[in-house]
PDB file of N, CA and C in Angstrom:
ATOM      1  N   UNK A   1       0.816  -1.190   0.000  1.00  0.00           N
ATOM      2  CA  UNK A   1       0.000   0.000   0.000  1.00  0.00           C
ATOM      3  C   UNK A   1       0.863   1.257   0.000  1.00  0.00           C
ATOM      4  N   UNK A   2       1.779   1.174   0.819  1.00  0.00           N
ATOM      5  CA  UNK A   2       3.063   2.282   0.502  1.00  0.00           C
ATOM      6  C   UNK A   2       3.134   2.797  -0.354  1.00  0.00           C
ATOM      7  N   UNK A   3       3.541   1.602  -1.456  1.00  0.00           N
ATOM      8  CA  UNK A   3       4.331   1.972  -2.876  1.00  0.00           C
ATOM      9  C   UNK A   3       3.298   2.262  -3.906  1.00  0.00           C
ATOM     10  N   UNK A   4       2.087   2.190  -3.621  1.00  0.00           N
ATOM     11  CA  UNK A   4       0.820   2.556  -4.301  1.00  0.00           C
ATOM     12  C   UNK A   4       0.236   3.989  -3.602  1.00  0.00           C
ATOM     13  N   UNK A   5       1.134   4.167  -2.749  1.00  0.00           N
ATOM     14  CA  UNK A   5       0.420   5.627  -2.200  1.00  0.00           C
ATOM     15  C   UNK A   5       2.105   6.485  -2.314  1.00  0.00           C
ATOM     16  N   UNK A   6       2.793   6.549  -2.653  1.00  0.00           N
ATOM     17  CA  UNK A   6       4.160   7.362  -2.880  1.00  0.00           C
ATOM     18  C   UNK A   6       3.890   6.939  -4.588  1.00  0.00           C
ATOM     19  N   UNK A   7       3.538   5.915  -5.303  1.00  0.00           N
ATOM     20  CA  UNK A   7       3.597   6.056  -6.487  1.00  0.00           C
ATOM     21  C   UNK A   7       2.007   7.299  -7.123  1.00  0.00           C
ATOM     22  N   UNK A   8       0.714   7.601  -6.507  1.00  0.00           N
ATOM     23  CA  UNK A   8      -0.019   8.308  -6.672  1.00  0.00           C
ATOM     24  C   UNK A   8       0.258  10.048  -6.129  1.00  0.00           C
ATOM     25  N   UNK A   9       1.142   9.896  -5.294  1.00  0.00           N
ATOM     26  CA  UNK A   9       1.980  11.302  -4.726  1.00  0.00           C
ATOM     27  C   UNK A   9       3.053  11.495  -5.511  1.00  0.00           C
ATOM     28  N   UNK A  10       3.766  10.572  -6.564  1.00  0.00           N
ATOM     29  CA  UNK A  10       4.358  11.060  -7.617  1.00  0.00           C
ATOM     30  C   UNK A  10       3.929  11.448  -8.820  1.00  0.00           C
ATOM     31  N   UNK A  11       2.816  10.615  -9.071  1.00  0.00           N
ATOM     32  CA  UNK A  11       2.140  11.489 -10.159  1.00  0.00           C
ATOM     33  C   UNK A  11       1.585  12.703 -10.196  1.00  0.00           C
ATOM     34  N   UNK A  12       1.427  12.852  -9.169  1.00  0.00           N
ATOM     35  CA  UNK A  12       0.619  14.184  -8.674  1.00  0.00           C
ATOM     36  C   UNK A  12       1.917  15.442  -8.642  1.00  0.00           C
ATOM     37  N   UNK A  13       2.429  15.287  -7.657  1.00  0.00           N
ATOM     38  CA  UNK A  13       3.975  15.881  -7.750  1.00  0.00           C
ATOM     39  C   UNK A  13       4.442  16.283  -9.596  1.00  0.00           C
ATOM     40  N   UNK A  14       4.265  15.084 -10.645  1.00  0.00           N
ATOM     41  CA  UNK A  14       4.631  15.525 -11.867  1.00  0.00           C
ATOM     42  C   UNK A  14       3.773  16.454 -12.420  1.00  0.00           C
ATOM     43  N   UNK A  15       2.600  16.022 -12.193  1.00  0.00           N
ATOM     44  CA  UNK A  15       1.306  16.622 -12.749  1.00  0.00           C
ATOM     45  C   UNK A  15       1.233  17.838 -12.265  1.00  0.00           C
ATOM     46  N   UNK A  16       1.225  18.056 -11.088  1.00  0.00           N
ATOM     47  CA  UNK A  16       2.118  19.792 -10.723  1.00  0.00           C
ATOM     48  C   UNK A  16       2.854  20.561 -11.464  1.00  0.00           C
ATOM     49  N   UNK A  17       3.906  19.992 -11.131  1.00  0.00           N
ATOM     50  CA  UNK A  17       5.082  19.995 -12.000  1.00  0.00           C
ATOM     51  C   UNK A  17       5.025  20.628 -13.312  1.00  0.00           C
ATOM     52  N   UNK A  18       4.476  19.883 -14.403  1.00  0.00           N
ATOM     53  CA  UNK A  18       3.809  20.232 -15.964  1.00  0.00           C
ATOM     54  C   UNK A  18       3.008  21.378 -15.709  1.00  0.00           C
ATOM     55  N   UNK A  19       1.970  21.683 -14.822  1.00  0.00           N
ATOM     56  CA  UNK A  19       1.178  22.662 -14.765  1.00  0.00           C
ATOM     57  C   UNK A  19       1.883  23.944 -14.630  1.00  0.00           C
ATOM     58  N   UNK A  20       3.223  23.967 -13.707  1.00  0.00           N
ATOM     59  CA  UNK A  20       4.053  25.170 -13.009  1.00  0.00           C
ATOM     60  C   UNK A  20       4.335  25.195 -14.279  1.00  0.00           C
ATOM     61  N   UNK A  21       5.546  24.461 -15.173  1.00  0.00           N
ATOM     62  CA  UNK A  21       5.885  24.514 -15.809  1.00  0.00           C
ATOM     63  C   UNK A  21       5.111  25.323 -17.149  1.00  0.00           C
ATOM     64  N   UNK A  22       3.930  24.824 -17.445  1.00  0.00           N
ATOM     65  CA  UNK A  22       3.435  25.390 -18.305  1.00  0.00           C
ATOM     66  C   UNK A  22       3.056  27.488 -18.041  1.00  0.00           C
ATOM     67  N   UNK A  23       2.501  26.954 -16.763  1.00  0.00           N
ATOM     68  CA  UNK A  23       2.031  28.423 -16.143  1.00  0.00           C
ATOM     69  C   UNK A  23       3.473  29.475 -15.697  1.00  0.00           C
ATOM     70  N   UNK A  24       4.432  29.010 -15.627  1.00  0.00           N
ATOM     71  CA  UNK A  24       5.723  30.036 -15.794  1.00  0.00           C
ATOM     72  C   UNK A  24       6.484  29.940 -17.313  1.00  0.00           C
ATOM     73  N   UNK A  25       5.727  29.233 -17.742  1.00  0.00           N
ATOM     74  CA  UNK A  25       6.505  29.778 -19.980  1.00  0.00           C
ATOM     75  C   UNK A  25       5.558  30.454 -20.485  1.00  0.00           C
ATOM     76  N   UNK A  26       4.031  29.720 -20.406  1.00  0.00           N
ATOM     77  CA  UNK A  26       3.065  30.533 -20.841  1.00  0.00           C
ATOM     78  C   UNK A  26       2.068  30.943 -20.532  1.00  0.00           C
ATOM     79  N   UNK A  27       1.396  32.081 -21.313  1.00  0.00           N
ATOM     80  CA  UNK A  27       0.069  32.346 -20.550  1.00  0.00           C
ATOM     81  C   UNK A  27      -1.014  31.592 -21.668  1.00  0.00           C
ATOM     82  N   UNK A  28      -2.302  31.808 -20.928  1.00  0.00           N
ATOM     83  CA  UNK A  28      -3.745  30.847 -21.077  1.00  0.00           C
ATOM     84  C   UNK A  28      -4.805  31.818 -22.173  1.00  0.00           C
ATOM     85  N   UNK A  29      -4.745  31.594 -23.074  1.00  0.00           N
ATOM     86  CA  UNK A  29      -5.695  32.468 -23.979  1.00  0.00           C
ATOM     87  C   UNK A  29      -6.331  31.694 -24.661  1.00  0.00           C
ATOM     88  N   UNK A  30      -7.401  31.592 -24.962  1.00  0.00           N
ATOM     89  CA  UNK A  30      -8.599  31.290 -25.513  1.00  0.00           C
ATOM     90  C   UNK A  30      -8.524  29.685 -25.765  1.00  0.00           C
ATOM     91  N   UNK A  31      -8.213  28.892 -24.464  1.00  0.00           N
ATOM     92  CA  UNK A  31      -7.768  27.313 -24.605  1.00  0.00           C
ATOM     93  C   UNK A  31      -6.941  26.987 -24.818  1.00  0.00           C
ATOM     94  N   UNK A  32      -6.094  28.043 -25.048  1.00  0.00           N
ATOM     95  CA  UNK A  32      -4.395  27.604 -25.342  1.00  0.00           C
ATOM     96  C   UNK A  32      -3.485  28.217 -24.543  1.00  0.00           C
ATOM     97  N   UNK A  33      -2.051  27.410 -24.187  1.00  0.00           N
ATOM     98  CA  UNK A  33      -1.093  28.196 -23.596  1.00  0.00           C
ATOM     99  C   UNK A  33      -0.638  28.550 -24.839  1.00  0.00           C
ATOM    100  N   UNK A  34       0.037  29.902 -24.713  1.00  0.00           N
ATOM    101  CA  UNK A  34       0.755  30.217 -25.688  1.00  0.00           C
ATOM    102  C   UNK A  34       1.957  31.586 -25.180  1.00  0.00           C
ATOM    103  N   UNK A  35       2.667  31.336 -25.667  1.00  0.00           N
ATOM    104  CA  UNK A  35       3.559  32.527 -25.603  1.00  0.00           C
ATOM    105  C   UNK A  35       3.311  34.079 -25.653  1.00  0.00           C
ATOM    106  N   UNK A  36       3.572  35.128 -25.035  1.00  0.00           N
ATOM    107  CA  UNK A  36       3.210  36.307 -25.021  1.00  0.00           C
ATOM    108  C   UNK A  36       4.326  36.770 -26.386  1.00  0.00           C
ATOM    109  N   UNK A  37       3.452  38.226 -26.669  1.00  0.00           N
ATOM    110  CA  UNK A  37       3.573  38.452 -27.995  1.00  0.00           C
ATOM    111  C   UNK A  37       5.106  38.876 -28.079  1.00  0.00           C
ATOM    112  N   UNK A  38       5.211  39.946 -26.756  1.00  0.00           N
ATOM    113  CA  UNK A  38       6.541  40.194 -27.006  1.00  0.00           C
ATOM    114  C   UNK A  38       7.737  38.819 -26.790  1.00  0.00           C
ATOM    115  N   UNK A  39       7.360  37.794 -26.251  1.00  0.00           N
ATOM    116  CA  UNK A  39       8.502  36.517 -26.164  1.00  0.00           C
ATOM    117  C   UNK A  39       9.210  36.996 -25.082  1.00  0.00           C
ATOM    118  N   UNK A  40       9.503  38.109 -24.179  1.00  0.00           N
ATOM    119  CA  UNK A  40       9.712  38.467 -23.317  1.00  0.00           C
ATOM    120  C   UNK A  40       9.339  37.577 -21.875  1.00  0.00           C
ATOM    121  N   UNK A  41      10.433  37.407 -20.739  1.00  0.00           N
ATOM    122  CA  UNK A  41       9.276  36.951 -19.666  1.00  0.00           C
ATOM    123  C   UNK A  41      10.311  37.665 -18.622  1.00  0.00           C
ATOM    124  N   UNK A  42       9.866  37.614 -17.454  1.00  0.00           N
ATOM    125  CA  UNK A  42      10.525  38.355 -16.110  1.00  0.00           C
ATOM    126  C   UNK A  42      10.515  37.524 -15.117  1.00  0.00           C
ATOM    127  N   UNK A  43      11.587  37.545 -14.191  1.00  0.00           N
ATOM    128  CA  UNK A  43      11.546  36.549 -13.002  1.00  0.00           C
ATOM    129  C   UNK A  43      10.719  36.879 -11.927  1.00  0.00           C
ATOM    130  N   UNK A  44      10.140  35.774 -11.385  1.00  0.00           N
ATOM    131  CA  UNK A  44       9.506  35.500 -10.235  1.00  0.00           C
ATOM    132  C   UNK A  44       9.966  35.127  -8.763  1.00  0.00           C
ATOM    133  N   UNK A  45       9.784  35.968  -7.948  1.00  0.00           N
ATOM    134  CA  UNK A  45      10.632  35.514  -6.748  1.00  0.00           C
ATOM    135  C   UNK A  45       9.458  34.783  -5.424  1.00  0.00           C
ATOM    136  N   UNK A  46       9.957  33.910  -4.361  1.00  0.00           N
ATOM    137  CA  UNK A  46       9.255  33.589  -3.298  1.00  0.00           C
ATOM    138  C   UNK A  46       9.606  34.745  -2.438  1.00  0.00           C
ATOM    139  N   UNK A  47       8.519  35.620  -2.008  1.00  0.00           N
ATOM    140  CA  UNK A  47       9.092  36.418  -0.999  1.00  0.00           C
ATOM    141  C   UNK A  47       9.178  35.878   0.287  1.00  0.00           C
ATOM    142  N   UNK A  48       8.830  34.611   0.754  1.00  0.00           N
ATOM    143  CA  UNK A  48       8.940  34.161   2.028  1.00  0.00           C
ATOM    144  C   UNK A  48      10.694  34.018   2.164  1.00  0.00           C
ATOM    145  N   UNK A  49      11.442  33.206   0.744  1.00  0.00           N
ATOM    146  CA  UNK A  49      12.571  33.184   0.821  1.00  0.00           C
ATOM    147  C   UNK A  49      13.389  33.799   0.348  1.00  0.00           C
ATOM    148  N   UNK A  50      13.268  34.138  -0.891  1.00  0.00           N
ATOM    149  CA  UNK A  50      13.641  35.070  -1.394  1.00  0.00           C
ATOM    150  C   UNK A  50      14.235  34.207  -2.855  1.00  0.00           C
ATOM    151  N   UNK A  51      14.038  33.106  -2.661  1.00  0.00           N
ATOM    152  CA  UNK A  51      14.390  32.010  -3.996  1.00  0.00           C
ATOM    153  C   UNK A  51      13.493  32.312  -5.358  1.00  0.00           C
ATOM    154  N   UNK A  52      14.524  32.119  -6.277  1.00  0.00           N
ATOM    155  CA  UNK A  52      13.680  32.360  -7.604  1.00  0.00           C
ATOM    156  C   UNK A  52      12.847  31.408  -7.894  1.00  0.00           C
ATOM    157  N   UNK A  53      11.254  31.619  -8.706  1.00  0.00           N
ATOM    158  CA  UNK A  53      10.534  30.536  -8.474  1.00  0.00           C
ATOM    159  C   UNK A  53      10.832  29.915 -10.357  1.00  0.00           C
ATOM    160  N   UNK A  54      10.760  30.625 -11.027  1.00  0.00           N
ATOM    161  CA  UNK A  54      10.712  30.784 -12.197  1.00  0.00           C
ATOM    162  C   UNK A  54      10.648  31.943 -13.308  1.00  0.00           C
ATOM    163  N   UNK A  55      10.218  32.432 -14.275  1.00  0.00           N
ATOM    164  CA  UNK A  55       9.854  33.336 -15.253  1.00  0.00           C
ATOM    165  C   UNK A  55       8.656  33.317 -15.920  1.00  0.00           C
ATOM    166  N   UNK A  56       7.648  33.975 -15.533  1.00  0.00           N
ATOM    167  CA  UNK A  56       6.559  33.945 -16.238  1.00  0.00           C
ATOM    168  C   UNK A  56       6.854  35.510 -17.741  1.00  0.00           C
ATOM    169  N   UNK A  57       5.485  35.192 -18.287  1.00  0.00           N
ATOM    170  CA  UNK A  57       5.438  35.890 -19.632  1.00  0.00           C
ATOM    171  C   UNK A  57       5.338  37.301 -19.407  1.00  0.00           C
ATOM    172  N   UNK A  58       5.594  38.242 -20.214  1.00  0.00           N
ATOM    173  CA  UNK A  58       5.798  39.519 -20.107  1.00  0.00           C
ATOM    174  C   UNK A  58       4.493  40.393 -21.039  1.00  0.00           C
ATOM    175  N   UNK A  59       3.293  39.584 -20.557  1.00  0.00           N
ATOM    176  CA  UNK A  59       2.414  40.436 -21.533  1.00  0.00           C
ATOM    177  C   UNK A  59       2.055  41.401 -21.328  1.00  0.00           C
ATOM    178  N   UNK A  60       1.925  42.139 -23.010  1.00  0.00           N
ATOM    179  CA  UNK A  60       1.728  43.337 -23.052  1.00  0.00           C
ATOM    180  C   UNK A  60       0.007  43.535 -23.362  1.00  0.00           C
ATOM    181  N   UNK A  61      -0.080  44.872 -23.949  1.00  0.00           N
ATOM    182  CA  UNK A  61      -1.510  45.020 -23.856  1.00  0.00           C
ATOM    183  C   UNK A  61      -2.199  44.513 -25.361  1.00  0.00           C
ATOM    184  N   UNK A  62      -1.247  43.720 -26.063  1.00  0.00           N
ATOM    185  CA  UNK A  62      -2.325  42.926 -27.518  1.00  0.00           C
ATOM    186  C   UNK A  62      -2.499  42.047 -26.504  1.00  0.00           C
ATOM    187  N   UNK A  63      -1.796  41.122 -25.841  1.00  0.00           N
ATOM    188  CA  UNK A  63      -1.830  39.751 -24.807  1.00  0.00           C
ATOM    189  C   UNK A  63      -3.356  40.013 -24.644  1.00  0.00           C
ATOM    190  N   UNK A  64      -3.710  41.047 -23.662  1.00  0.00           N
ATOM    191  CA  UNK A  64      -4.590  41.401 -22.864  1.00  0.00           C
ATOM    192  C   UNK A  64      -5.844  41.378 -23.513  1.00  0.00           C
ATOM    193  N   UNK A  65      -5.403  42.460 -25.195  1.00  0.00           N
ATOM    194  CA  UNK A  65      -6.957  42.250 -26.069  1.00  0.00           C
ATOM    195  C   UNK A  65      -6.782  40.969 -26.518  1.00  0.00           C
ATOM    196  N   UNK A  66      -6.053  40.277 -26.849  1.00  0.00           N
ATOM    197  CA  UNK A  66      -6.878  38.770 -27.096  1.00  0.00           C
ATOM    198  C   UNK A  66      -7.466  38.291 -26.382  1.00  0.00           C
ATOM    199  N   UNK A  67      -6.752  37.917 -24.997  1.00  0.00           N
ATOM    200  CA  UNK A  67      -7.396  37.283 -24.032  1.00  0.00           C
ATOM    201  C   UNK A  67      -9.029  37.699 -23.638  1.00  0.00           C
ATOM    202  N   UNK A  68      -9.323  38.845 -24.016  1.00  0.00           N
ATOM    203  CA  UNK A  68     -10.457  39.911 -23.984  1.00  0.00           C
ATOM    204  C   UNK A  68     -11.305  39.237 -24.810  1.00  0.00           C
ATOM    205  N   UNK A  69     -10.770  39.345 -26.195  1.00  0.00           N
ATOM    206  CA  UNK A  69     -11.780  39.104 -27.274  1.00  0.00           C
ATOM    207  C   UNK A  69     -12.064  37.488 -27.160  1.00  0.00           C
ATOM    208  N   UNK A  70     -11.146  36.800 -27.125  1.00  0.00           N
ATOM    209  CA  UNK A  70     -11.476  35.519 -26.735  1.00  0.00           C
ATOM    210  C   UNK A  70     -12.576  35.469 -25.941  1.00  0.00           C
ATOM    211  N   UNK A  71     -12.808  36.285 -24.428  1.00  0.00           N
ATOM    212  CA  UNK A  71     -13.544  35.849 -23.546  1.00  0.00           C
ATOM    213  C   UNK A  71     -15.254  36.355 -23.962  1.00  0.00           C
ATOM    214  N   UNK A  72     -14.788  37.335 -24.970  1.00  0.00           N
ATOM    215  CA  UNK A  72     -16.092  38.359 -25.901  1.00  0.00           C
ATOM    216  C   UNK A  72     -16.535  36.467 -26.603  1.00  0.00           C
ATOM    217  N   UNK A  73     -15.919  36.195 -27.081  1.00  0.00           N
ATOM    218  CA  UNK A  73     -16.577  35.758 -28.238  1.00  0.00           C
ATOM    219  C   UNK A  73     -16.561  34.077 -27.733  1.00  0.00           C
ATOM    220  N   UNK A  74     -16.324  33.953 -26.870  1.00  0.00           N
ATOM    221  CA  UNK A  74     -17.199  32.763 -25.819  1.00  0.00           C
ATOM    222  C   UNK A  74     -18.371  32.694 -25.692  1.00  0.00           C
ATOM    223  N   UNK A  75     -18.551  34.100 -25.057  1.00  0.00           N
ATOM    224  CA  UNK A  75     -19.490  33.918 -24.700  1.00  0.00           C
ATOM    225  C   UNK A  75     -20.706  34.098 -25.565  1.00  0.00           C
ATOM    226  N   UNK A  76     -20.266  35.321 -26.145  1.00  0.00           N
ATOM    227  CA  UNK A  76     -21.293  35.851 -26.997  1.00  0.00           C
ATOM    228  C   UNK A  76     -21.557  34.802 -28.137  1.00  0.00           C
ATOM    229  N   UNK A  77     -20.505  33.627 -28.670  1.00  0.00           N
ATOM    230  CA  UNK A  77     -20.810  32.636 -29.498  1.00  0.00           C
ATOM    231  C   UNK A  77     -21.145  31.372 -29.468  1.00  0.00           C
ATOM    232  N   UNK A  78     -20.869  31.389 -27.887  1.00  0.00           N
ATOM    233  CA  UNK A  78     -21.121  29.702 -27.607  1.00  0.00           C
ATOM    234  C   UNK A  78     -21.638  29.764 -26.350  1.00  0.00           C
ATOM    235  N   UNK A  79     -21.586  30.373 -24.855  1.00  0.00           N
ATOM    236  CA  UNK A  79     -22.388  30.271 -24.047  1.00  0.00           C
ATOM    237  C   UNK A  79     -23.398  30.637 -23.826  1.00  0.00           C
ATOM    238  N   UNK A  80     -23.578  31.947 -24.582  1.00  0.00           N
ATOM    239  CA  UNK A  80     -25.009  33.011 -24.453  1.00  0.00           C
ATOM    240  C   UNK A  80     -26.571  31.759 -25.429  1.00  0.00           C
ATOM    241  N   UNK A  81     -25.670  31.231 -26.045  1.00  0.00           N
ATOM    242  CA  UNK A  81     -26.436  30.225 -27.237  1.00  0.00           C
ATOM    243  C   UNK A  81     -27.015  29.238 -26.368  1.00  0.00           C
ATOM    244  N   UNK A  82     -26.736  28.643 -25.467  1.00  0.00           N
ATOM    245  CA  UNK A  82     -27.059  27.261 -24.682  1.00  0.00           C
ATOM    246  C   UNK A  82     -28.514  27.841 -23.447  1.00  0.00           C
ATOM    247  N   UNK A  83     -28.775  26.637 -23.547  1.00  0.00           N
ATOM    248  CA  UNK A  83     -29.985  26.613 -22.621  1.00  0.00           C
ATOM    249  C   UNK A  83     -30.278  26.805 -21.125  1.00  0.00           C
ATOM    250  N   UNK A  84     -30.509  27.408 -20.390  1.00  0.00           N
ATOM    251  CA  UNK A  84     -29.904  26.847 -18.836  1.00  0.00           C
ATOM    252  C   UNK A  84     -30.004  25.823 -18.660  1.00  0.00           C
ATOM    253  N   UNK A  85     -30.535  24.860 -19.098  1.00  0.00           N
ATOM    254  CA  UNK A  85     -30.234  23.473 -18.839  1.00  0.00           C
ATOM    255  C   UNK A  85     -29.026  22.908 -19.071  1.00  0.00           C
ATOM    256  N   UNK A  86     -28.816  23.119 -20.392  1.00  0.00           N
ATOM    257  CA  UNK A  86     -27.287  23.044 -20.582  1.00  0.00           C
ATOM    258  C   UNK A  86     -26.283  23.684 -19.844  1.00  0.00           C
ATOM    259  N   UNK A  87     -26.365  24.750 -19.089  1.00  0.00           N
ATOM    260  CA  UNK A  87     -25.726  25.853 -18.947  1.00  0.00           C
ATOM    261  C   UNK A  87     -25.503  25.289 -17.437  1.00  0.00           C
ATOM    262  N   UNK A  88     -26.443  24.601 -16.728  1.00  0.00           N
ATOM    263  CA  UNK A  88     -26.588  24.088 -15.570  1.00  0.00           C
ATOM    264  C   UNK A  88     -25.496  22.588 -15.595  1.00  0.00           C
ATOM    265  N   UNK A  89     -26.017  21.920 -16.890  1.00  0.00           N
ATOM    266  CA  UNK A  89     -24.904  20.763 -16.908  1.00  0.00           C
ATOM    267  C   UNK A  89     -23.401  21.043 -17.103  1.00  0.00           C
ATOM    268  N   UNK A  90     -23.573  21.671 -17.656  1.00  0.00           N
ATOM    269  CA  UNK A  90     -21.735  22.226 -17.920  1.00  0.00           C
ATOM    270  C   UNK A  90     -21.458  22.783 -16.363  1.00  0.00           C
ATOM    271  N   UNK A  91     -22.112  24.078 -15.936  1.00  0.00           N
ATOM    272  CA  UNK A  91     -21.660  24.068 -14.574  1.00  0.00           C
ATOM    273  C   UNK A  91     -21.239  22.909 -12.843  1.00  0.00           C
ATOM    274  N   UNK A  92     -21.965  22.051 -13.346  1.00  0.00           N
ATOM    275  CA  UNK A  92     -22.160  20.928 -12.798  1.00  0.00           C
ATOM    276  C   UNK A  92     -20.968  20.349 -12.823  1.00  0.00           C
ATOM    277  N   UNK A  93     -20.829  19.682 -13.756  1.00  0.00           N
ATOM    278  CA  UNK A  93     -19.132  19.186 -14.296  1.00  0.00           C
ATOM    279  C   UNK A  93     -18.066  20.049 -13.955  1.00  0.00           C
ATOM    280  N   UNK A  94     -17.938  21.190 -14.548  1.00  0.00           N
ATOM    281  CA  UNK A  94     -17.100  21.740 -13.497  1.00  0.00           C
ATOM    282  C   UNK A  94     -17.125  22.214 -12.489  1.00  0.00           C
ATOM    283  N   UNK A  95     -18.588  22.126 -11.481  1.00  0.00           N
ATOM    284  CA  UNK A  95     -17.953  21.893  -9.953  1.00  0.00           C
ATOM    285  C   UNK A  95     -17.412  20.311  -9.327  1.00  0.00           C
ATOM    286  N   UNK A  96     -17.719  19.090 -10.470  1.00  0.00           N
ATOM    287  CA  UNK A  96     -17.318  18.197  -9.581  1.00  0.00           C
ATOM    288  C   UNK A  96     -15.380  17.813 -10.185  1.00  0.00           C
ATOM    289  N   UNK A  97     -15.033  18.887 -11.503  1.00  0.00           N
ATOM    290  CA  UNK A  97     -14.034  18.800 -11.890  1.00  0.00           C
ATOM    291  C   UNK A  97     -13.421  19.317 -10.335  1.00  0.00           C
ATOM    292  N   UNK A  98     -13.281  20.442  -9.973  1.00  0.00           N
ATOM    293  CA  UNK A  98     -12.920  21.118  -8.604  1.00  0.00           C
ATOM    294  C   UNK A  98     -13.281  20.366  -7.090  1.00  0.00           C
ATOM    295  N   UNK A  99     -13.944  20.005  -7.032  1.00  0.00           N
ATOM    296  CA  UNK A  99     -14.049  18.703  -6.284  1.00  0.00           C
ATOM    297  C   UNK A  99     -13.149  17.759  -6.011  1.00  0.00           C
ATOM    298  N   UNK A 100     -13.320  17.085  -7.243  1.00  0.00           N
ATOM    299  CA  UNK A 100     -12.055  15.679  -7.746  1.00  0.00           C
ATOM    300  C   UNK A 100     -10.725  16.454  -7.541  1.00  0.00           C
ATOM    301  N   UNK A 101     -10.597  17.491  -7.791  1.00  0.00           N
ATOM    302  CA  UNK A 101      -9.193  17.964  -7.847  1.00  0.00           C
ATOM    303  C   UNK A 101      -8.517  19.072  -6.888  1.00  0.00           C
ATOM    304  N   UNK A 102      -9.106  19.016  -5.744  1.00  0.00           N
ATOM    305  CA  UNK A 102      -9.047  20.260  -4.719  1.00  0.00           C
ATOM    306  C   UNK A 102      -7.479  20.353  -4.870  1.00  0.00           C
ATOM    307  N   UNK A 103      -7.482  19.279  -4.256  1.00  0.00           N
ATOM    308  CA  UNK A 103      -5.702  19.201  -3.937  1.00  0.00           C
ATOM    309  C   UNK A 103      -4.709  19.509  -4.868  1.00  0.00           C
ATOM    310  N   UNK A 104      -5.195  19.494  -5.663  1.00  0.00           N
ATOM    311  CA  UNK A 104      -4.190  19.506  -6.606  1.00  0.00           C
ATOM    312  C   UNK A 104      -4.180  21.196  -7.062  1.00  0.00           C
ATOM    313  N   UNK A 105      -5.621  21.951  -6.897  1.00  0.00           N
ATOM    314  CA  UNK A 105      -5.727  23.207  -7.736  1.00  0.00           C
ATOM    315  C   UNK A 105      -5.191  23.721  -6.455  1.00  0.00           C
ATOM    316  N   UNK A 106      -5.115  23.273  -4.877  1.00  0.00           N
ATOM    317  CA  UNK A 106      -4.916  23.943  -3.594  1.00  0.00           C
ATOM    318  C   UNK A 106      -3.158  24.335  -3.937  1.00  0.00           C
ATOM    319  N   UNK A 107      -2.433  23.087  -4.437  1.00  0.00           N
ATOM    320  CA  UNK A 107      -1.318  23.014  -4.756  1.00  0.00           C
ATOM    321  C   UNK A 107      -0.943  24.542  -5.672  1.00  0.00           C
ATOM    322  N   UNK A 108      -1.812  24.114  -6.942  1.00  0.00           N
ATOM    323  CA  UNK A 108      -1.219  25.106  -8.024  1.00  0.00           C
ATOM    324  C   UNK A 108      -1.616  26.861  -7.781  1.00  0.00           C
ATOM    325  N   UNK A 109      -2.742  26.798  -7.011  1.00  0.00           N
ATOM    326  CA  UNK A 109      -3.147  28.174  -6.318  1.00  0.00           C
ATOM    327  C   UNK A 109      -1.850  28.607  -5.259  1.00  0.00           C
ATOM    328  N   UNK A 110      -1.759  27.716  -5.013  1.00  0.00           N
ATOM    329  CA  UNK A 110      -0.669  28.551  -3.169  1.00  0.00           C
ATOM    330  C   UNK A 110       0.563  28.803  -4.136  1.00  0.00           C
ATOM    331  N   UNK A 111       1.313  27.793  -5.187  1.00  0.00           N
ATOM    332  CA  UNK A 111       2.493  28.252  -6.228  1.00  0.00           C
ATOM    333  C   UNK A 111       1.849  29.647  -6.929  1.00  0.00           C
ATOM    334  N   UNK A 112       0.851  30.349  -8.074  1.00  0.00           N
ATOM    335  CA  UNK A 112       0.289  31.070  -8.227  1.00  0.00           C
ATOM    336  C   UNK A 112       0.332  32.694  -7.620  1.00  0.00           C
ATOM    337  N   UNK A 113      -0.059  32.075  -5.930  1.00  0.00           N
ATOM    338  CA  UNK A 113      -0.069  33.196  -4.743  1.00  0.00           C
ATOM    339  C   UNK A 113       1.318  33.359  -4.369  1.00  0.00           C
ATOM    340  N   UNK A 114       2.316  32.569  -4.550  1.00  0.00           N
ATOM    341  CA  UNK A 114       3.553  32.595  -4.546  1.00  0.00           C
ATOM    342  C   UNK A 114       3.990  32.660  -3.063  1.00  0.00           C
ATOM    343  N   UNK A 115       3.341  31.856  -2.237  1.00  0.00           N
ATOM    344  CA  UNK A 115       3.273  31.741  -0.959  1.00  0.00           C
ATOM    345  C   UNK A 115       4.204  29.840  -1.108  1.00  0.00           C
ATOM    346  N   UNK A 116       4.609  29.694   0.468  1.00  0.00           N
ATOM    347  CA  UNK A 116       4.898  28.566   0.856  1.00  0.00           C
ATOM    348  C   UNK A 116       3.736  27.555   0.834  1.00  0.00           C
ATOM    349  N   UNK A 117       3.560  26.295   0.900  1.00  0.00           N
ATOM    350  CA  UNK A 117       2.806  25.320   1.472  1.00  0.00           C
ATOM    351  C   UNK A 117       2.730  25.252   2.506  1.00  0.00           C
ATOM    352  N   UNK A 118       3.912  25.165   3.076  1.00  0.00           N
ATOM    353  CA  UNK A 118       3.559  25.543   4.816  1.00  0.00           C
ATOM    354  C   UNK A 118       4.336  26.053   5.796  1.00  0.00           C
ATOM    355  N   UNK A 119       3.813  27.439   6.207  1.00  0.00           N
ATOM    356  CA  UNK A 119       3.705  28.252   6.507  1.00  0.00           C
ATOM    357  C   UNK A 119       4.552  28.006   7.660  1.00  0.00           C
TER     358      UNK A 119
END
C-alpha cells in the first residue's frame, strides 16, 4: 500500500510539476497556452525566501486584447447560445471537476499566490 500511495503522490507531484511549468513559460488564452507576444518573460521571486521561483510571460496590452476578445466571443458565441439546462450541466461538471481535484488546484493556487505550502 506504501508503494501505491508514494507512487499516486508522484504522479501528482509531476502533474504539478507540468502545470508550473506550463504556467511560468506561458500564458492561457482562448484554450491555449501560448507565448506572449513580445517573447519576453521576467523573473519571479518567493518572498517568504527570497528564492527564484521561475519566469513567467511579459504580456503586453495585444496579450490582454486577445485574451479579452477571446472571452467576448465565448461567450457571446457559444455560451449566451445554450440553454440553462445546458448551462446548468456544464456548470455541474465543473464543480465536480474542482471537487475531484481540490488538492491539486490547492497546490497550483498557493504556487500562483507565490506563498509557501507551509507556513
Amino acid at each position: 500500500m506504501y508503494s501505491t500511495k508514494f507512487s499516486a503522490l508522484y504522479r501528482l507531484n509531476q502533474s504539478i510539476n507540468h502545470v508550473r511549468r506550463s504556467f511560468f513559460s506561458q500564458t492561457y488564452i482562448n484554450g491555449q497556452w501560448v507565448s506572449s507576444q513580445s517573447g519576453e518573460t521576467f523573473k519571479v521571486y518567493n518572498p517568504a525566501n527570497g528564492h527564484e521561483i521561475g519566469s513567467v510571460p511579459d504580456c503586453n496590452i495585444q496579450d490582454a486584447e486577445k485574451a479579452v476578445q477571446a472571452a467576448h466571443d465565448a461567450f457571446h458565441h457559444k455560451w449566451s447560445m445554450k440553454t440553462g439546462k445546458e448551462r446548468s450541466i456544464v456548470m455541474k461538471k465543473f464543480y465536480d471537476l474542482i471537487v475531484k481535484n481540490k488538492d491539486q488546484l490547492g497546490k497550483i493556487l498557493t504556487t500562483e499566490m507565490l506563498f509557501s505550502e507551509h507556513f
